[in-house]
Every structure is written in structure tokens, then in C-alpha cells.
N, C-alpha and C. Protein backbone atom coordinates (compact mmCIF):
# COMPACT_ATOMS: atom_id res chain seq x y z
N UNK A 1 -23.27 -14.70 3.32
CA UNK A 1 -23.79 -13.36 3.23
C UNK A 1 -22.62 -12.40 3.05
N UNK A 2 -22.83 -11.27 2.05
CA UNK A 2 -21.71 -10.28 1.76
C UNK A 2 -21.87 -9.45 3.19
N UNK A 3 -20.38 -8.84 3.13
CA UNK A 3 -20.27 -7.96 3.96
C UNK A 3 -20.44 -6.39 3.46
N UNK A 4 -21.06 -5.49 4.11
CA UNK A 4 -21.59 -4.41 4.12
C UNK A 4 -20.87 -3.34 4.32
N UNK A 5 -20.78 -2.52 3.41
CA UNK A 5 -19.45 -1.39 3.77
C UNK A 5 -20.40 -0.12 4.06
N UNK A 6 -20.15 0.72 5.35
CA UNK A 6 -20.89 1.48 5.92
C UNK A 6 -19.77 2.97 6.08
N UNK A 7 -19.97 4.08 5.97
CA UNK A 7 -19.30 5.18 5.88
C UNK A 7 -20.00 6.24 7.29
N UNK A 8 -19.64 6.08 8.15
CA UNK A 8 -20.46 6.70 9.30
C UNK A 8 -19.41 7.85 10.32
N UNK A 9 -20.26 8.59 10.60
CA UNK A 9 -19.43 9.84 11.64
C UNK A 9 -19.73 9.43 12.83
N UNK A 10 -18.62 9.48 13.48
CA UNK A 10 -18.26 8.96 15.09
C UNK A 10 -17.35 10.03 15.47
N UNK A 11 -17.86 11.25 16.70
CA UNK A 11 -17.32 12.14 17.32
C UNK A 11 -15.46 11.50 17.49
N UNK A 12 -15.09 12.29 17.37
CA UNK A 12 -13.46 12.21 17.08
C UNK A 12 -13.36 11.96 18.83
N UNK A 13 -13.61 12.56 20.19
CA UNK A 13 -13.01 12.02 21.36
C UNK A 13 -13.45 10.76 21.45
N UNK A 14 -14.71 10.23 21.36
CA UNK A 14 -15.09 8.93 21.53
C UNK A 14 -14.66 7.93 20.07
N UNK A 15 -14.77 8.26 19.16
CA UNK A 15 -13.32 7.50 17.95
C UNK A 15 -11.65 6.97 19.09
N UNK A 16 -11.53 8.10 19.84
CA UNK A 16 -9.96 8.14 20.13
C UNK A 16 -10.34 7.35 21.22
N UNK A 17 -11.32 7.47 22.05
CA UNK A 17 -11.46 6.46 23.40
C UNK A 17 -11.66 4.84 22.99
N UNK A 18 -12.49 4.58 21.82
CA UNK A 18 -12.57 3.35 21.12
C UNK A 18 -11.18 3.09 20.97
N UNK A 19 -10.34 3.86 20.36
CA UNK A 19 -9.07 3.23 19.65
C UNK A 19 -8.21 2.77 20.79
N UNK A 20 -8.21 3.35 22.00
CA UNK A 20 -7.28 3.14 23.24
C UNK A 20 -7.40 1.81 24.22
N UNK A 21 -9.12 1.66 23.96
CA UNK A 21 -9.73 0.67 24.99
C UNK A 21 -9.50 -0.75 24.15
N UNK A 22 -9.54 -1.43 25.57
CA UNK A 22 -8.78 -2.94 25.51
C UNK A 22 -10.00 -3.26 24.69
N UNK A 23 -10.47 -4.69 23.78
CA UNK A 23 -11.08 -5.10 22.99
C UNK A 23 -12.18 -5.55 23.94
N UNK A 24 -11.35 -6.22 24.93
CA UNK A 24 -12.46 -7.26 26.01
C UNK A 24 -13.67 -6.58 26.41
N UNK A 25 -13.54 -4.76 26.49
CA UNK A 25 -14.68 -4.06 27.36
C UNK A 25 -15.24 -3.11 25.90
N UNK A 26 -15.02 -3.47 24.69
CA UNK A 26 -15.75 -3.12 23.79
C UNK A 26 -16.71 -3.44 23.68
N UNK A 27 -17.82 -3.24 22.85
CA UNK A 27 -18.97 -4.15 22.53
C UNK A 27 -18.58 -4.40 20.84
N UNK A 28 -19.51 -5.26 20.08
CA UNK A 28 -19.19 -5.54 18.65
C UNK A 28 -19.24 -4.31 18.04
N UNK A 29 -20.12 -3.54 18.16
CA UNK A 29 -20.16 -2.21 17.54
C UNK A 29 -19.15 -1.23 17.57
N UNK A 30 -18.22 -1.58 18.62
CA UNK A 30 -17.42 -0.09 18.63
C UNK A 30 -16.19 -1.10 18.32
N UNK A 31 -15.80 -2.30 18.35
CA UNK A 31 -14.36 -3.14 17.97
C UNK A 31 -14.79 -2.96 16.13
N UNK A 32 -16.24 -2.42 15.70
CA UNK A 32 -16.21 -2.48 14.23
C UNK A 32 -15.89 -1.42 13.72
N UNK A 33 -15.63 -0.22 14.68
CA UNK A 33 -15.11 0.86 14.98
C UNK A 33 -13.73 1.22 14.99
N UNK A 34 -13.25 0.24 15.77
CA UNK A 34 -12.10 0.15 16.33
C UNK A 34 -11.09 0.03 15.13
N UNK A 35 -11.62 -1.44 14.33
CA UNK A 35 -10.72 -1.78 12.82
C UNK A 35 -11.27 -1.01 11.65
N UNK A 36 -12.37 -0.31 11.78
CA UNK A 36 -12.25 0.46 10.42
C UNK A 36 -11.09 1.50 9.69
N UNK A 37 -11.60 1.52 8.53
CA UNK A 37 -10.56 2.42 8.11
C UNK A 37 -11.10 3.85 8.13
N UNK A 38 -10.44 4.56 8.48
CA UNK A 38 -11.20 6.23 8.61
C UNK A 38 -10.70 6.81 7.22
N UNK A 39 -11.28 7.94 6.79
CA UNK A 39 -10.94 8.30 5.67
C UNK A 39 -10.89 9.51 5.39
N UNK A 40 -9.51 10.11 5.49
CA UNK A 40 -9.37 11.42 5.86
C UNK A 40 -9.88 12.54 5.14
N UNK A 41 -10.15 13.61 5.75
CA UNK A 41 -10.96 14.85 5.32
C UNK A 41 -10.20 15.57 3.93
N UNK A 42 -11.02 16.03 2.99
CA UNK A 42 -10.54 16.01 1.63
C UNK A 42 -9.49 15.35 1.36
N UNK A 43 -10.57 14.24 1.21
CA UNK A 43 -9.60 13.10 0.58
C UNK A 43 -10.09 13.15 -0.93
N UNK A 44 -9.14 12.67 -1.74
CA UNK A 44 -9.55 12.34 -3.10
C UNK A 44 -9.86 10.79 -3.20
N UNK A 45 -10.01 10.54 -4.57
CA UNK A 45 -11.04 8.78 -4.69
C UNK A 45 -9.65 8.02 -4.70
N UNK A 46 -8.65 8.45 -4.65
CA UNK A 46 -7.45 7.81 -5.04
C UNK A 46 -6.79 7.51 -3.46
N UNK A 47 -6.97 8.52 -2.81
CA UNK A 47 -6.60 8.75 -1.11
C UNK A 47 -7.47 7.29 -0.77
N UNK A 48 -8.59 7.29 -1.30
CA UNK A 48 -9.68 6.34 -0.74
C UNK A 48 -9.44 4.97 -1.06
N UNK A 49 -8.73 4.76 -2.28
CA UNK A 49 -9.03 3.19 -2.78
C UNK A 49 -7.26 2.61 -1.76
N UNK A 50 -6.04 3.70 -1.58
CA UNK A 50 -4.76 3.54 -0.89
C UNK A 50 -5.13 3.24 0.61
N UNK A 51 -5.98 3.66 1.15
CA UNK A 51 -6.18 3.43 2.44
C UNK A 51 -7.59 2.21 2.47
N UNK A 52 -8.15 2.11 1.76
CA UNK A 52 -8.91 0.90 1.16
C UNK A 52 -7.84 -0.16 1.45
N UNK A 53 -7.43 -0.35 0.24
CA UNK A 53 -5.94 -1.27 -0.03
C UNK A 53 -4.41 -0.61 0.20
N UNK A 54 -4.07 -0.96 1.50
CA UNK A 54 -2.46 -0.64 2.09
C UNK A 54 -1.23 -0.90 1.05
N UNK A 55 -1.62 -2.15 0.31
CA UNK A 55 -0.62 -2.55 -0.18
C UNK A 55 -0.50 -2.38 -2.03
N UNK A 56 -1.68 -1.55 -2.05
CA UNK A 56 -1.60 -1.35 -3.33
C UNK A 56 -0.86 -0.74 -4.47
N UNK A 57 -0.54 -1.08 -5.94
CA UNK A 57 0.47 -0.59 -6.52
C UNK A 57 -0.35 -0.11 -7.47
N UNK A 58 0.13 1.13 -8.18
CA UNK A 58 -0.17 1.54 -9.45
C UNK A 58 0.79 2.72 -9.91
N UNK A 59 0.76 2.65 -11.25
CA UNK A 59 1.35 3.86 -11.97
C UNK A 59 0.53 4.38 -12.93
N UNK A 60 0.88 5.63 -13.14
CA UNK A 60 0.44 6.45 -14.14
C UNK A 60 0.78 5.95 -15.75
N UNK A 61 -0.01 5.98 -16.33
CA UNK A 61 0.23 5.72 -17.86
C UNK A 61 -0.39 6.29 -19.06
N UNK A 62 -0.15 7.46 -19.60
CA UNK A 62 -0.72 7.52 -20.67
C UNK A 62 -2.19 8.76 -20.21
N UNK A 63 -1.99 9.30 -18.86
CA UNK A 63 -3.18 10.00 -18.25
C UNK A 63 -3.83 8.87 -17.42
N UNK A 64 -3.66 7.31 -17.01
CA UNK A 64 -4.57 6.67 -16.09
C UNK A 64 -3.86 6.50 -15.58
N UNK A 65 -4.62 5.88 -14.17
CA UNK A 65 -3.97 5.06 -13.24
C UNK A 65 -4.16 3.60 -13.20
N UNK A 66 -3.04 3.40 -13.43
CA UNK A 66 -3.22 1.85 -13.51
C UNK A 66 -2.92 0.94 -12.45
N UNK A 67 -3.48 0.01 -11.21
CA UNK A 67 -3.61 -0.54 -11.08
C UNK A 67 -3.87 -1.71 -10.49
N UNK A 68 -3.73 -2.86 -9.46
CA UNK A 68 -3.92 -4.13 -9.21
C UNK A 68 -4.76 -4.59 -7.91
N UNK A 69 -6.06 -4.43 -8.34
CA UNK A 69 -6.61 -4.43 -6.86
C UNK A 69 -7.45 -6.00 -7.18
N UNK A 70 -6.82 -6.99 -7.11
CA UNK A 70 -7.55 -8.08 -7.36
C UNK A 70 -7.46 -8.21 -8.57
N UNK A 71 -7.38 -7.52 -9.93
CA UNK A 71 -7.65 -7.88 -11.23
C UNK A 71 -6.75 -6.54 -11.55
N UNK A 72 -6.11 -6.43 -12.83
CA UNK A 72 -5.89 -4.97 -13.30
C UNK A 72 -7.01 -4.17 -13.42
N UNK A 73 -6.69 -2.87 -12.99
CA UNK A 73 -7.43 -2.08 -12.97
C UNK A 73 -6.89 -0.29 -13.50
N UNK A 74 -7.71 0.42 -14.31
CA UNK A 74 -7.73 1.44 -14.60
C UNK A 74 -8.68 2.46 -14.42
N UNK A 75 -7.69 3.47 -14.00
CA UNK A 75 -8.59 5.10 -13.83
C UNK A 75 -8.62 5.78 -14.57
N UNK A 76 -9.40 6.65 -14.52
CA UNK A 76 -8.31 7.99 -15.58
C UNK A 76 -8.15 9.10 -14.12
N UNK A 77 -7.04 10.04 -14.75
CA UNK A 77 -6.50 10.86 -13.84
C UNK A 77 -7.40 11.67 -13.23
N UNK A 78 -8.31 12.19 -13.90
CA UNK A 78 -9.05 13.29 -13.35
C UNK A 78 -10.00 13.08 -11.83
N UNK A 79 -10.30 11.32 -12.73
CA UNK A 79 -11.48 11.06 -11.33
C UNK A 79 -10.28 10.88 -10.08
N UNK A 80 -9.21 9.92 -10.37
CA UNK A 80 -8.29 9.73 -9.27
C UNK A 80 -8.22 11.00 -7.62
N UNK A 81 -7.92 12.17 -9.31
CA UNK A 81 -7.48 13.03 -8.27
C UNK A 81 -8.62 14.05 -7.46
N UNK A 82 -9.73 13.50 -8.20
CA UNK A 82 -11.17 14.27 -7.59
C UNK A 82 -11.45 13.87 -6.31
N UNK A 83 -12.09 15.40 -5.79
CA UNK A 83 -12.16 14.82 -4.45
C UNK A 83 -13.44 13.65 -4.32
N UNK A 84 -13.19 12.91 -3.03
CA UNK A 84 -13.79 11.74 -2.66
C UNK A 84 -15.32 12.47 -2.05
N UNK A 85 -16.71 11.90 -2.34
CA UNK A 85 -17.63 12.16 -1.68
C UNK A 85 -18.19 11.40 -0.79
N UNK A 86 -18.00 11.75 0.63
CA UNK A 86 -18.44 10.60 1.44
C UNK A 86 -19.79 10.94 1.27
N UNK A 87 -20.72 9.58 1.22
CA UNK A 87 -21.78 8.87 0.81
C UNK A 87 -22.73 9.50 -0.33
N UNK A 88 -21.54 10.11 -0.91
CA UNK A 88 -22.22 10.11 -2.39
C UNK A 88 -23.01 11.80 -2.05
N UNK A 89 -23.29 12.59 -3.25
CA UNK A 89 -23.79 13.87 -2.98
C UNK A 89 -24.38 14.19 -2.37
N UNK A 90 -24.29 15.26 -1.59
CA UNK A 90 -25.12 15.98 -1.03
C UNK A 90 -25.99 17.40 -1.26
């Protein structure tokens, strides 16, 4: 079964109390909490896919962004630098 990528708001003191507490007195729900990636406030789609993937490389070429997230990959600049919509319009 695929895994499910979920984009959810969790009050920032109880975010910070998750992040502090030992794993053992978590429950599954908040250790899924715990390792997510948060995704900072006006972020662009480009902010999003870097904190997505830590180790990711790309350069600019020609107006895109180019690249390597599993396969080569290309952007063009504009969307890169657009801001990110968490869960899509509102």
C-alpha cells in the first residue's frame, strides 16, 4: 500500500511539545508529527520540493530549473519561484 502525504495544521505550542517529548510517551499520531516535514510560511514550490528532498541538486538553465529528484527533472522559473499553496486553492 502507497503511503499518503497529508498537509495538516497543528497549533505551533503543541507542534513544539511533540518535538521535545521522548518517542516512548508519544502515540503513532503525534511521532507522525514528530518526523514530518513542516513547510514554512510563504514558502514557494521550490522552498517545498528542498525541504521535500534535503539533499537535492539543481541549477538554473536557460530560465528552468533543472533537477534530480529520482529521474532528471525540469521546472520553469516562474512556477519554482511561485508561491507554494498549501492544499491547493482556496
Amino acid at each position: 500500500m502507497a503511503d499518503i502525504e497529508l498537509i495538516i495544521k497543528v497549533p505551533e505550542n503543541n507542534y513544539n511539545q511533540i518535538k521535545s517529548t521522548n518517542d516512548f510517551y508519544l502515540t503513532a499520531e503525534e511521532r507522525l508529527i514528530k518526523y514530518g516535514t513542516p513547510i514554512p510560511d510563504n514558502a514557494t514550490n521550490g522552498d517545498v520540493l528542498i525541504s521535500l528532498y534535503p539533499n537535492l541538486k539543481y541549477t538554473i538553465q536557460n530560465g528552468r530549473v533543472v533537477t534530480t529528484i529520482g529521474v532528471a527533472s525540469s521546472f520553469d522559473l516562474d512556477w519554482w519561484n511561485a508561491p507554494y499553496q498549501k492544499g491547493g486553492k482556496e
